[in-house]
C-alpha atoms as a PDB file:
ATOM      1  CA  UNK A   1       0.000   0.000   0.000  1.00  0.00           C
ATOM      2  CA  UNK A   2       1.517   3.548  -0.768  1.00  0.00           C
ATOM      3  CA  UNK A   3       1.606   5.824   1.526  1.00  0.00           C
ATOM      4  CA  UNK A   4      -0.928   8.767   1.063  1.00  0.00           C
ATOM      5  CA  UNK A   5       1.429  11.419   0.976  1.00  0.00           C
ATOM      6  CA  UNK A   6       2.970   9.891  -2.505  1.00  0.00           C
ATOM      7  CA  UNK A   7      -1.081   8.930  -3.271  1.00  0.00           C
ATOM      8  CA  UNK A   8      -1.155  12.758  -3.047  1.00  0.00           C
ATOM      9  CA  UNK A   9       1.848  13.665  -5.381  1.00  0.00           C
ATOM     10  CA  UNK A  10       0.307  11.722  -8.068  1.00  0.00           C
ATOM     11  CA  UNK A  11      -3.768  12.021  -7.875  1.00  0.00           C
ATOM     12  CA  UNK A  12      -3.605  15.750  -6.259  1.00  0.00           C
ATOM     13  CA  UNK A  13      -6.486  15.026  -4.596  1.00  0.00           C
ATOM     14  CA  UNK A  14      -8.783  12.058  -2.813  1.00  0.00           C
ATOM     15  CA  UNK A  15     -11.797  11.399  -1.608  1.00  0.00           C
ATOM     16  CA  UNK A  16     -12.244  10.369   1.974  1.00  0.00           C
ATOM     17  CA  UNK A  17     -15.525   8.225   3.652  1.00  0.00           C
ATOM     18  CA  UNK A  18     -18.782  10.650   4.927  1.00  0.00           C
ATOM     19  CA  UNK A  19     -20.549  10.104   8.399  1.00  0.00           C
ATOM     20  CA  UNK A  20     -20.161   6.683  10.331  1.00  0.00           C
ATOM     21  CA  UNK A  21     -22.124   7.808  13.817  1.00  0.00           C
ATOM     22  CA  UNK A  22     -25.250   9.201  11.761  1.00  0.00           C
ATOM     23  CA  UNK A  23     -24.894   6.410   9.616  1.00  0.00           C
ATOM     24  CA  UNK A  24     -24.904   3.900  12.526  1.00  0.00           C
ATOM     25  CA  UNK A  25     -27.914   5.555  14.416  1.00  0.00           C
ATOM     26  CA  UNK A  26     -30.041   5.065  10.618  1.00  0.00           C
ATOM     27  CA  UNK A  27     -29.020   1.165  10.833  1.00  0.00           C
ATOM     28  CA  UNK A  28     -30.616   0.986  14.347  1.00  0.00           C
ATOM     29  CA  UNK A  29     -27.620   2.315  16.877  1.00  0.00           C
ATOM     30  CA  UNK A  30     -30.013   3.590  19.786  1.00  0.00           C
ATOM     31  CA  UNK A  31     -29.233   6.242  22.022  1.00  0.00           C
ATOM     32  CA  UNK A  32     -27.380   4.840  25.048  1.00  0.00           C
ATOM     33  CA  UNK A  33     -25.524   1.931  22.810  1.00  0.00           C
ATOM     34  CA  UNK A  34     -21.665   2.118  22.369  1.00  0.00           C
ATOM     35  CA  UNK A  35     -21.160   2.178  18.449  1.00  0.00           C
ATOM     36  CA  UNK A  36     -17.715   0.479  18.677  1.00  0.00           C
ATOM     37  CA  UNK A  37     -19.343  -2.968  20.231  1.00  0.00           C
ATOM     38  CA  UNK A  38     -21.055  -3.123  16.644  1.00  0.00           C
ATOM     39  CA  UNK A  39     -17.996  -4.045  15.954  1.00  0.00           C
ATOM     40  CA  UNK A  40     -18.418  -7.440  17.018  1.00  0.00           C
ATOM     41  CA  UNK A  41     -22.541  -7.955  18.013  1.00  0.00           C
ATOM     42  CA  UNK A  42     -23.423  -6.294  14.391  1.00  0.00           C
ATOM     43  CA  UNK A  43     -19.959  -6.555  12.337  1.00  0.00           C
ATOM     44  CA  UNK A  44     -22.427  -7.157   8.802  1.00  0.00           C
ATOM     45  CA  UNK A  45     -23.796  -3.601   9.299  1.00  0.00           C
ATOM     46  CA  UNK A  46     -20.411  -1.902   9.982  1.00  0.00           C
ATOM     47  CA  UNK A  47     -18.916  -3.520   6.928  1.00  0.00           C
ATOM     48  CA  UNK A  48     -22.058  -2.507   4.997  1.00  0.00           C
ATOM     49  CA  UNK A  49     -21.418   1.222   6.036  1.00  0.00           C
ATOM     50  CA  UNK A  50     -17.696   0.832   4.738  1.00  0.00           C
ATOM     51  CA  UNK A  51     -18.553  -1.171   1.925  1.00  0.00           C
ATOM     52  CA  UNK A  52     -21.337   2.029   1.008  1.00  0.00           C
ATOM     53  CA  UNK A  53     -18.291   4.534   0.875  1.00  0.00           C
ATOM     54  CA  UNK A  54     -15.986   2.307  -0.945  1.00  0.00           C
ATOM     55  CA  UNK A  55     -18.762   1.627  -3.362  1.00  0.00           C
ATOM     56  CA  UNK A  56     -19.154   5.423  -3.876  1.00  0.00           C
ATOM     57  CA  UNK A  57     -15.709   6.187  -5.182  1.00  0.00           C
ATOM     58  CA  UNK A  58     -13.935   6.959  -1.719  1.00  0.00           C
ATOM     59  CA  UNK A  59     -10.589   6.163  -1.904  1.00  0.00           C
ATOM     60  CA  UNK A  60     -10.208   5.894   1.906  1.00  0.00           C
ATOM     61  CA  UNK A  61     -12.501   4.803   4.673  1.00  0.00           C
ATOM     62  CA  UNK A  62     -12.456   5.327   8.106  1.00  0.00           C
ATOM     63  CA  UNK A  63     -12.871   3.030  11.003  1.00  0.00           C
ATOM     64  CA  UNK A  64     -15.572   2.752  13.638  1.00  0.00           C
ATOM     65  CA  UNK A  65     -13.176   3.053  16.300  1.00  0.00           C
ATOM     66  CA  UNK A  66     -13.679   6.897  16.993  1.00  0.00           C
ATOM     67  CA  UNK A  67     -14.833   6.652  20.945  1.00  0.00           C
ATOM     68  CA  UNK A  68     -12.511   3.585  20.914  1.00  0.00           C
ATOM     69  CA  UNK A  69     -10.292   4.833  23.829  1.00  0.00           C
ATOM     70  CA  UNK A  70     -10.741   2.877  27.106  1.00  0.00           C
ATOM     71  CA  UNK A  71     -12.053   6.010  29.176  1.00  0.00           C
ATOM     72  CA  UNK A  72     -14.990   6.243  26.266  1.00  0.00           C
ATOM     73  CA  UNK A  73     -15.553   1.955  26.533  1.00  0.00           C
ATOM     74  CA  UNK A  74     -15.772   2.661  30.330  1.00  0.00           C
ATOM     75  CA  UNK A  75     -18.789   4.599  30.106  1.00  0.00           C
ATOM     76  CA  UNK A  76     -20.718   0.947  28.405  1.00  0.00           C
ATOM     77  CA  UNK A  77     -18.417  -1.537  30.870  1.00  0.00           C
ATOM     78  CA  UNK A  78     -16.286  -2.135  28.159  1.00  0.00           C
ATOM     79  CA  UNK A  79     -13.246  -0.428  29.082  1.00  0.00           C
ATOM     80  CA  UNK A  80     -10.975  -3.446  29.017  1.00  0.00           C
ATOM     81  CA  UNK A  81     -12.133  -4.185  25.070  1.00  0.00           C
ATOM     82  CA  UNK A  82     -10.826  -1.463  23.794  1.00  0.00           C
ATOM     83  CA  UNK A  83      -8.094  -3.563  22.023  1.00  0.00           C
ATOM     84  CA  UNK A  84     -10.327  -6.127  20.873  1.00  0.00           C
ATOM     85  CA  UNK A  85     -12.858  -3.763  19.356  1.00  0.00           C
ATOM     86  CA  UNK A  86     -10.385  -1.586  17.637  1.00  0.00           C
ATOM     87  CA  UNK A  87      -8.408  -4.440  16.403  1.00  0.00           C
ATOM     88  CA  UNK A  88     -12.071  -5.826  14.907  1.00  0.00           C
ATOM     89  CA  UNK A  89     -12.970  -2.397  13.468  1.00  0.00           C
ATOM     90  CA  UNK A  90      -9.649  -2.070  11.863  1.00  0.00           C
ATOM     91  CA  UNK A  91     -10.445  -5.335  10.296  1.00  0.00           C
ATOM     92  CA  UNK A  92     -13.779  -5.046   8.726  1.00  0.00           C
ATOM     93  CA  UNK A  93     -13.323  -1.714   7.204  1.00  0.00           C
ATOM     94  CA  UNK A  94      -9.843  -3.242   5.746  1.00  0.00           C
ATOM     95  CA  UNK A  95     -12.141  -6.208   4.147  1.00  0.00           C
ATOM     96  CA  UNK A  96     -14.527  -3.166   2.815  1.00  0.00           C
ATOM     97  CA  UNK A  97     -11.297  -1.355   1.759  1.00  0.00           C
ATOM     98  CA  UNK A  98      -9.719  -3.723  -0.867  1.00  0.00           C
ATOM     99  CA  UNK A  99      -7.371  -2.305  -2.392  1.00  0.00           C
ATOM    100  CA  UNK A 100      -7.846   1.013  -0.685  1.00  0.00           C
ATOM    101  CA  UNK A 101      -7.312   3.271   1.980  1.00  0.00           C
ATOM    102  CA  UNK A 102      -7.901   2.189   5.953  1.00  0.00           C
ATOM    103  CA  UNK A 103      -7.657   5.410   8.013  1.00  0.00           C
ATOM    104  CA  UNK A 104      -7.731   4.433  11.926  1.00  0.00           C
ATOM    105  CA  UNK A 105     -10.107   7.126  13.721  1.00  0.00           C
ATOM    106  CA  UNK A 106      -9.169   8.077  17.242  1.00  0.00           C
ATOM    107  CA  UNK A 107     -11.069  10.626  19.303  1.00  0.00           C
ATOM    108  CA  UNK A 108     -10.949  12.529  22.023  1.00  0.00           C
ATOM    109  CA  UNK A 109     -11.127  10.713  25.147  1.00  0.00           C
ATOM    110  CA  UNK A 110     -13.409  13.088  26.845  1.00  0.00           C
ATOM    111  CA  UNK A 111     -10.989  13.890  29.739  1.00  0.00           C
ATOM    112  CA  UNK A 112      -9.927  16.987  30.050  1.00  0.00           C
ATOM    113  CA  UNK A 113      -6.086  17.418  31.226  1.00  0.00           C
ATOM    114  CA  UNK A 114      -5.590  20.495  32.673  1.00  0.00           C
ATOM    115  CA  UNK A 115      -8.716  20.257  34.563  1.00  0.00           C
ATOM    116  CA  UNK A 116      -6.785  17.279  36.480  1.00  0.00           C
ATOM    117  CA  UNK A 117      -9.619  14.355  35.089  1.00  0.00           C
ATOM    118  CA  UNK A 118      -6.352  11.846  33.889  1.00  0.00           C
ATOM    119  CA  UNK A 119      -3.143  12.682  33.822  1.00  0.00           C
ATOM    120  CA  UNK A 120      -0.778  12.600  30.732  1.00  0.00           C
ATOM    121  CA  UNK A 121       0.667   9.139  31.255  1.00  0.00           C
ATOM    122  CA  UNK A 122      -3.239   7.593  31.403  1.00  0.00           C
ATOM    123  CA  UNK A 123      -4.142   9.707  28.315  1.00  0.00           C
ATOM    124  CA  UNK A 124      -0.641   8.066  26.488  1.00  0.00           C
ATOM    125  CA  UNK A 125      -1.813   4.508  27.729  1.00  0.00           C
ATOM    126  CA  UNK A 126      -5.219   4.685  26.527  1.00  0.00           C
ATOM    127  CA  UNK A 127      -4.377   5.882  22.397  1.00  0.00           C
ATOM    128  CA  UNK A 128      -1.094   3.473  22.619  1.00  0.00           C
ATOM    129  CA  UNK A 129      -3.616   1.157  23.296  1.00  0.00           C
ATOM    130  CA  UNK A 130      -5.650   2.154  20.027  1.00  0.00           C
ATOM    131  CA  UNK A 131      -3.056   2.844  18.165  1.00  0.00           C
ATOM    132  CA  UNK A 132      -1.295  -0.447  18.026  1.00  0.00           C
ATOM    133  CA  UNK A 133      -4.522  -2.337  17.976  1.00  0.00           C
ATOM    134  CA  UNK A 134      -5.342  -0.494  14.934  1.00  0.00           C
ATOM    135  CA  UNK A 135      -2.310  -1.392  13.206  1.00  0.00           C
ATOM    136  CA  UNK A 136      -2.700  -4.891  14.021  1.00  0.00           C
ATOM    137  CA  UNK A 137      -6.136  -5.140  12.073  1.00  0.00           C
ATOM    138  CA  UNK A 138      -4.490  -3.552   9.114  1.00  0.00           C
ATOM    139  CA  UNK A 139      -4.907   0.425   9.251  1.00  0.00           C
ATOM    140  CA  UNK A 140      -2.720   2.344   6.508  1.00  0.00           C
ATOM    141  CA  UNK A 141      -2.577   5.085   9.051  1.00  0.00           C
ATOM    142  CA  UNK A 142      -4.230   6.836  11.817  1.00  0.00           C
ATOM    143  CA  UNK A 143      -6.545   9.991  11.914  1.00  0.00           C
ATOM    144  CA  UNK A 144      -6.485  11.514  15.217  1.00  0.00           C
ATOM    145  CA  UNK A 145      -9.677  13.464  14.768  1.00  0.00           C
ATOM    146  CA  UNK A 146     -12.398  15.843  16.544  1.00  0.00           C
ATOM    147  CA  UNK A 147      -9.983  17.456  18.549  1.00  0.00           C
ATOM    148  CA  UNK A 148     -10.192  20.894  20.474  1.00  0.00           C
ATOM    149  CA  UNK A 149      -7.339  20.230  23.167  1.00  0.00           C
ATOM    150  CA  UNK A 150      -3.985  20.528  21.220  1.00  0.00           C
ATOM    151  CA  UNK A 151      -1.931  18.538  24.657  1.00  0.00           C
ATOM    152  CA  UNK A 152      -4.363  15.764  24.213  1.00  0.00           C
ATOM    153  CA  UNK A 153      -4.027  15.815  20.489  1.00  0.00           C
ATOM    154  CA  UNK A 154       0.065  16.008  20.625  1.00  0.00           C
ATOM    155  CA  UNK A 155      -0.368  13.213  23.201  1.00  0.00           C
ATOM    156  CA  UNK A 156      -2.484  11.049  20.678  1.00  0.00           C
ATOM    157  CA  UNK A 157       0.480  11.953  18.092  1.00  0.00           C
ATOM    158  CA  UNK A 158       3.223  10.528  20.136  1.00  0.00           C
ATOM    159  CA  UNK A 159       1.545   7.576  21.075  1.00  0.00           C
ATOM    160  CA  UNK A 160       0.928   6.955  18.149  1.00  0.00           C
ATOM    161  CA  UNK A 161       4.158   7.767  16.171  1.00  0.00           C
ATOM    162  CA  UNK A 162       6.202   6.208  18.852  1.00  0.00           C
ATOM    163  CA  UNK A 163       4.197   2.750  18.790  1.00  0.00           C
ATOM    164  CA  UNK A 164       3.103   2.297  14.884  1.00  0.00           C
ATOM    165  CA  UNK A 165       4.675   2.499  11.481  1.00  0.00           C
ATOM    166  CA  UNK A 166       1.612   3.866  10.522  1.00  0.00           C
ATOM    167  CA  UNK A 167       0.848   8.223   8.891  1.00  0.00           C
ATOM    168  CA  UNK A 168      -0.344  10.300  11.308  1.00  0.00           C
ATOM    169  CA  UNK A 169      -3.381  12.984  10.135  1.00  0.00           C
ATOM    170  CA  UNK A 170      -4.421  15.537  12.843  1.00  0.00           C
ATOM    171  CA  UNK A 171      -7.522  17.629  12.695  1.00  0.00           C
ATOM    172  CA  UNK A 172      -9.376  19.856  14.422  1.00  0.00           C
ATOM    173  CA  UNK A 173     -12.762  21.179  15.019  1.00  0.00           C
ATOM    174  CA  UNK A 174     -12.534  25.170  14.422  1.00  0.00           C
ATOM    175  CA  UNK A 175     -15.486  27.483  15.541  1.00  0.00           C
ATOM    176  CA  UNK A 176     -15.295  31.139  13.443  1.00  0.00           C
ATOM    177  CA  UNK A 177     -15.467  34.148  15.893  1.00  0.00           C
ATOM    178  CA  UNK A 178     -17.302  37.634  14.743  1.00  0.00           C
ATOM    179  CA  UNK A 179     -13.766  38.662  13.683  1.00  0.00           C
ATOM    180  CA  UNK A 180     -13.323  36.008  11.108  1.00  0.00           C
ATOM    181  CA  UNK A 181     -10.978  34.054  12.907  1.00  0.00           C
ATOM    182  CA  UNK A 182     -10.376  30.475  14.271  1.00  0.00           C
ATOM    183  CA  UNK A 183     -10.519  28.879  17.320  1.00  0.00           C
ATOM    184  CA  UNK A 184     -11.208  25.695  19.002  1.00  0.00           C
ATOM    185  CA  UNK A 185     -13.303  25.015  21.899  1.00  0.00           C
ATOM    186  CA  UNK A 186     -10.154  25.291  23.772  1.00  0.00           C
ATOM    187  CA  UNK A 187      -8.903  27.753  22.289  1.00  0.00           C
ATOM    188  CA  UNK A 188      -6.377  26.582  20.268  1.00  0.00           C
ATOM    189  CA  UNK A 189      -5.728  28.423  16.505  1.00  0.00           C
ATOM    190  CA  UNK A 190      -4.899  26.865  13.426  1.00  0.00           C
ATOM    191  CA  UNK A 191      -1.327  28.485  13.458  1.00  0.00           C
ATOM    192  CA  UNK A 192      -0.864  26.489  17.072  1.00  0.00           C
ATOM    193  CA  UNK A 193      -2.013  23.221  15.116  1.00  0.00           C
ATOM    194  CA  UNK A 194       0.416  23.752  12.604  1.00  0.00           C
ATOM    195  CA  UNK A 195       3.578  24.556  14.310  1.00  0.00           C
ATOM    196  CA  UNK A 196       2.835  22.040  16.922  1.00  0.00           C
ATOM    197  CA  UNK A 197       1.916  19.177  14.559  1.00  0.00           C
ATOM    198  CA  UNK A 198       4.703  19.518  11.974  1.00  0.00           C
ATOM    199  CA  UNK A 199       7.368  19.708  15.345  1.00  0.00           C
ATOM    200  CA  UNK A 200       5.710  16.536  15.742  1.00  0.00           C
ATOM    201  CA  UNK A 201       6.228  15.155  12.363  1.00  0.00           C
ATOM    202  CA  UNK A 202       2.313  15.121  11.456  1.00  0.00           C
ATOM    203  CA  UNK A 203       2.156  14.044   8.188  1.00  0.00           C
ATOM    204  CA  UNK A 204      -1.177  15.396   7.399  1.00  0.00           C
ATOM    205  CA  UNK A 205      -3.910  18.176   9.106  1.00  0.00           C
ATOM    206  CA  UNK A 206      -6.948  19.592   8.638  1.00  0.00           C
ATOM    207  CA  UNK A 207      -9.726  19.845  10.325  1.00  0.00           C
ATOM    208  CA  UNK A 208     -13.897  17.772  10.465  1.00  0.00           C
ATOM    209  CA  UNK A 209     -16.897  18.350  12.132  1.00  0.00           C
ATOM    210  CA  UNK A 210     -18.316  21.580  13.223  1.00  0.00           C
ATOM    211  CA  UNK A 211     -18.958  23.243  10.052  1.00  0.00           C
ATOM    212  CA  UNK A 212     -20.510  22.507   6.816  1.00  0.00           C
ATOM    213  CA  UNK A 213     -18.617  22.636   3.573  1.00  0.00           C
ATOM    214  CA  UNK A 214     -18.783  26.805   3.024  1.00  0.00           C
ATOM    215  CA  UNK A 215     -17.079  26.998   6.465  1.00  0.00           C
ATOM    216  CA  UNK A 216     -14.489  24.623   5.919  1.00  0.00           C
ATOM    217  CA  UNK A 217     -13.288  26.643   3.332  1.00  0.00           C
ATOM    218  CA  UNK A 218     -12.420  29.535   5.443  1.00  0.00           C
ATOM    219  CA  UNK A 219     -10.531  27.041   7.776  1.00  0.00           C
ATOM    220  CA  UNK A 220      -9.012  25.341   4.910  1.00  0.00           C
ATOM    221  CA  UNK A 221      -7.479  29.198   3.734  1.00  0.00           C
ATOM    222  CA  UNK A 222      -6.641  29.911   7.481  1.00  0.00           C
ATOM    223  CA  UNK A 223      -4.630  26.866   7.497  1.00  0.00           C
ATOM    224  CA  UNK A 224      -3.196  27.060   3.550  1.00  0.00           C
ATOM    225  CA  UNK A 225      -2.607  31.170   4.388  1.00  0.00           C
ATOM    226  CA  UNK A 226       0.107  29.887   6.996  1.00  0.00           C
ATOM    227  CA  UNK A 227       1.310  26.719   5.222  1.00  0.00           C
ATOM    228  CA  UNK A 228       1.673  26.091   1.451  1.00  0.00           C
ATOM    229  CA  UNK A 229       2.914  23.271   1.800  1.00  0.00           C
ATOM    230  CA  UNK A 230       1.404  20.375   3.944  1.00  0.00           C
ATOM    231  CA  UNK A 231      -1.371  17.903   2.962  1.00  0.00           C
ATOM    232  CA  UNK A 232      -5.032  18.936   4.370  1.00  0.00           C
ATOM    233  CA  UNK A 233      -7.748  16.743   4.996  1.00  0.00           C
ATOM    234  CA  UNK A 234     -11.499  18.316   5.454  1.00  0.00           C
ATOM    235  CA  UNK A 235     -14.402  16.581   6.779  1.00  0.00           C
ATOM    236  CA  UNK A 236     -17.253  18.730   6.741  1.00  0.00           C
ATOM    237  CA  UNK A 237     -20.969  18.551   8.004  1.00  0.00           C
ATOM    238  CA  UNK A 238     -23.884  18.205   5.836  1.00  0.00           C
ATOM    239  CA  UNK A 239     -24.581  21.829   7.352  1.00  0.00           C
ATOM    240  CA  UNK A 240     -25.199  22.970  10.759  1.00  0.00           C
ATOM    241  CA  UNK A 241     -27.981  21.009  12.072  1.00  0.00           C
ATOM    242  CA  UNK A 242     -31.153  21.566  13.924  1.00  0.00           C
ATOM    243  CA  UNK A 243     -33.966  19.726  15.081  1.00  0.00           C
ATOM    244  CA  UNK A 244     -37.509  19.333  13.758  1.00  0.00           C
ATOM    245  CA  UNK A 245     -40.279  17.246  14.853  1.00  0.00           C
ATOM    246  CA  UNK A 246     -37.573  15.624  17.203  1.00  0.00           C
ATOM    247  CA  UNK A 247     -35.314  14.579  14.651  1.00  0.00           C
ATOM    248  CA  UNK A 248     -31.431  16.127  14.143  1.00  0.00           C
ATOM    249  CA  UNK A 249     -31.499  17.690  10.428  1.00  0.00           C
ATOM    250  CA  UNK A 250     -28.565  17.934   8.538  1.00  0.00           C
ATOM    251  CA  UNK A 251     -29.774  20.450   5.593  1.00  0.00           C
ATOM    252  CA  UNK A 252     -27.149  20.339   3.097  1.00  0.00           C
ATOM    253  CA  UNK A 253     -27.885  17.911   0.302  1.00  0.00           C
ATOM    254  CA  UNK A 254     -25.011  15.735  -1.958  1.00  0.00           C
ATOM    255  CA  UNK A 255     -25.855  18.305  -4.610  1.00  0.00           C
ATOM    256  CA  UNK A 256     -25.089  21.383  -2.558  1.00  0.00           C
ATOM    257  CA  UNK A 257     -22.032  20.216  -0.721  1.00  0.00           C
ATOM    258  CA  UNK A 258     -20.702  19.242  -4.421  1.00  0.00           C
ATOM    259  CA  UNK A 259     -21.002  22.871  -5.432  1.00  0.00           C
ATOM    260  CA  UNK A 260     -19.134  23.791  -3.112  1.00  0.00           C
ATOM    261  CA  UNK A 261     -16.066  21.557  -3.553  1.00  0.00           C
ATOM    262  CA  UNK A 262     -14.072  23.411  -6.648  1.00  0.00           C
ATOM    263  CA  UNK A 263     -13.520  26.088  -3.883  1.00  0.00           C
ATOM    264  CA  UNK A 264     -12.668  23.966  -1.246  1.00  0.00           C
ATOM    265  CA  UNK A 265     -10.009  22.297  -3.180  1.00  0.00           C
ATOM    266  CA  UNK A 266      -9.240  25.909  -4.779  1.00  0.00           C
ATOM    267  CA  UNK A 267      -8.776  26.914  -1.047  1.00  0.00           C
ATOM    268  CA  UNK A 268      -5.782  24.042  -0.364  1.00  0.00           C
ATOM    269  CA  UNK A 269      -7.338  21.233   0.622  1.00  0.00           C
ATOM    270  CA  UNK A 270      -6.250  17.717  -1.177  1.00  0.00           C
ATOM    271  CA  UNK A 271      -8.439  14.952   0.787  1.00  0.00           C
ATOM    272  CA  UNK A 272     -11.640  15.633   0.650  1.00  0.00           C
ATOM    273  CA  UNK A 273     -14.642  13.829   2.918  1.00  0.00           C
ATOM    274  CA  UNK A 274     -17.807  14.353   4.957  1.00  0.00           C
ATOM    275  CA  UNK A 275     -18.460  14.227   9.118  1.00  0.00           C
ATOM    276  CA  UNK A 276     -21.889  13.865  10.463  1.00  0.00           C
ATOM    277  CA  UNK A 277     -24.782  14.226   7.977  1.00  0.00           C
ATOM    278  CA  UNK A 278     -22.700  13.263   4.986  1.00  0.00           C
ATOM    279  CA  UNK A 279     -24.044  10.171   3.302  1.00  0.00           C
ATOM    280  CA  UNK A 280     -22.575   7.704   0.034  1.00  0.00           C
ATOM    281  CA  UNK A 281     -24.459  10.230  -2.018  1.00  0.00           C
ATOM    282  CA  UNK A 282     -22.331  13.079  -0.696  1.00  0.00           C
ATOM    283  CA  UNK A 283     -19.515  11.051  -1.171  1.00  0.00           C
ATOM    284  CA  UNK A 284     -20.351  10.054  -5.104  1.00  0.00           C
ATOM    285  CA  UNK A 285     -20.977  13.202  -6.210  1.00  0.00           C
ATOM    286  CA  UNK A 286     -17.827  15.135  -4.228  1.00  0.00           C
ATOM    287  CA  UNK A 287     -15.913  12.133  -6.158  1.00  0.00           C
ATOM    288  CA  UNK A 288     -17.569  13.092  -9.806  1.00  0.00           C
ATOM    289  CA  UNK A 289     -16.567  16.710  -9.221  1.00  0.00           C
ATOM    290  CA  UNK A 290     -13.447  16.191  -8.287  1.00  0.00           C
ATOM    291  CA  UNK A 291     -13.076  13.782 -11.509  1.00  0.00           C
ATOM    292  CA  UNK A 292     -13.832  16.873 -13.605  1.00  0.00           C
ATOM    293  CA  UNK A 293     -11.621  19.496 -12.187  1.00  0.00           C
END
């Protein structure tokens, strides 16, 4: 398997997967369930989700691995799985993959370090612990993902990079303030990403969730505008949802995100993918724009 960075120097640009956790819920995930123990009570319907991207043109998929950590498995009784079941979710999106792409996803852990809820050595432990289990079931590399905290994140990076062979992508979640500028939840800008993450040898950044496709592309010049050169990966939302009738609405359509997607990749970005909302349809039509450009 090449490595995406050389992917990059010869396609210019790929398509990533869309939404697994909206995707999940539509199969039958009900509130309250862990999505990773799909993994092994429901493997057909992960694969089938995989399988549904693949099928769509994406030339990577993710895994469903995202609240894989052990402090995330605690919360179902599962904390001492967390191998197992991201070993198993590595697996079944590799036999969805082919010849394609496995990205393994890592989250945030929910545990907030400088509020004194784990300390750095627990937070090392627990993404080691995904990392390498990721590997084993045949990830091409890992996408440490979702992140506002940038300790947690470099944390995740070292872990990672010091227990795997594997690439390392790093993004984000950005909120825009009233003065057109960038921050995480925590704070953190995209100039702190970048410097920290390329000290760190990050191979790829970018940034999901949070914002649909128009307001990726202001993240995607923020982080281009200080960087010309690194690859970026963008996951965006169907839109910003809302509720109606007691259902979460995700209001951009396939066709509208695809509009938008000349600009994105005008903007800087070379992988391009969805977060919640998105759907295969996103994902086939991002892929038949991007064929034409």
């Amino acid at each position: 398997m090449k490595r995406i960075t050389e992917k990059l120097k010869e396609e210019k640009i790929l398509i990533s997967d869309g939404a697994w956790g909206t995707f999940l819920q539509a199969k039958g995930l009900e509130a309250g369930d862990c999505p990773e123990e799909w993994n092994i009570k429901n493997p057909e319907a992960v694969y089938a989700i995989a399988k549904s991207y693949i099928d769509a043109g994406a030339d990577m998929i993710e895994t469903n691995s995202f609240g894989g950590s052990k402090f995330k498995l605690e919360n179902y009784g599962l904390g001492e799985q967390s191998y197992e079941l991201n070993k198993v979710a590595a697996e079944i999106s590799k036999k969805a993959a082919g010849d394609n792409i496995v990205l393994g996803s890592i989250g945030p852990t929910g545990k907030i370090l400088m509020m004194g809820d784990v300390t750095a050595d627990e937070l090392y432990e627990a993404f080691e612990i995904q990392a390498t289990a990721l590997e084993k079931g045949g990830a091409d590399a890992i996408v440490i993902e979702t992140m506002t905290d940038l300790d947690e994140a470099k944390i995740a990076v070292n872990a990672t990079k010091e227990n795997t062979s594997l690439e390392i992508i790093c993004t984000m979640t950005f909120d825009k303030t009233p003065t057109n500028e960038f921050f995480t939840m925590m704070g953190v800008t995209p100039e702190q990403m970048i410097s920290d993450m390329k000290n760190l040898g990050v191979d790829i950044i970018g940034s999901n969730c949070g914002n649909g496709i128009e307001g990726m592309i202001g993240v995607t010049k923020a982080i281009r505008n200080i960087d010309k050169e690194i690859p970026i990966l963008i996951h965006a939302n169907a839109g910003i949802p809302f509720i109606k009738d007691g259902k979460t609405i995700f209001p951009e359509t396939a066709e509208i995100m695809s509009r938008s997607v000349p600009s994105l990749v005008e903007s800087g970005a070379n992988i391009v993918g969805g977060c919640c909302g998105t759907t295969p349809e996103h994902i086939r039509k991002m892929k038949e724009v991007v064929k034409s450009l």
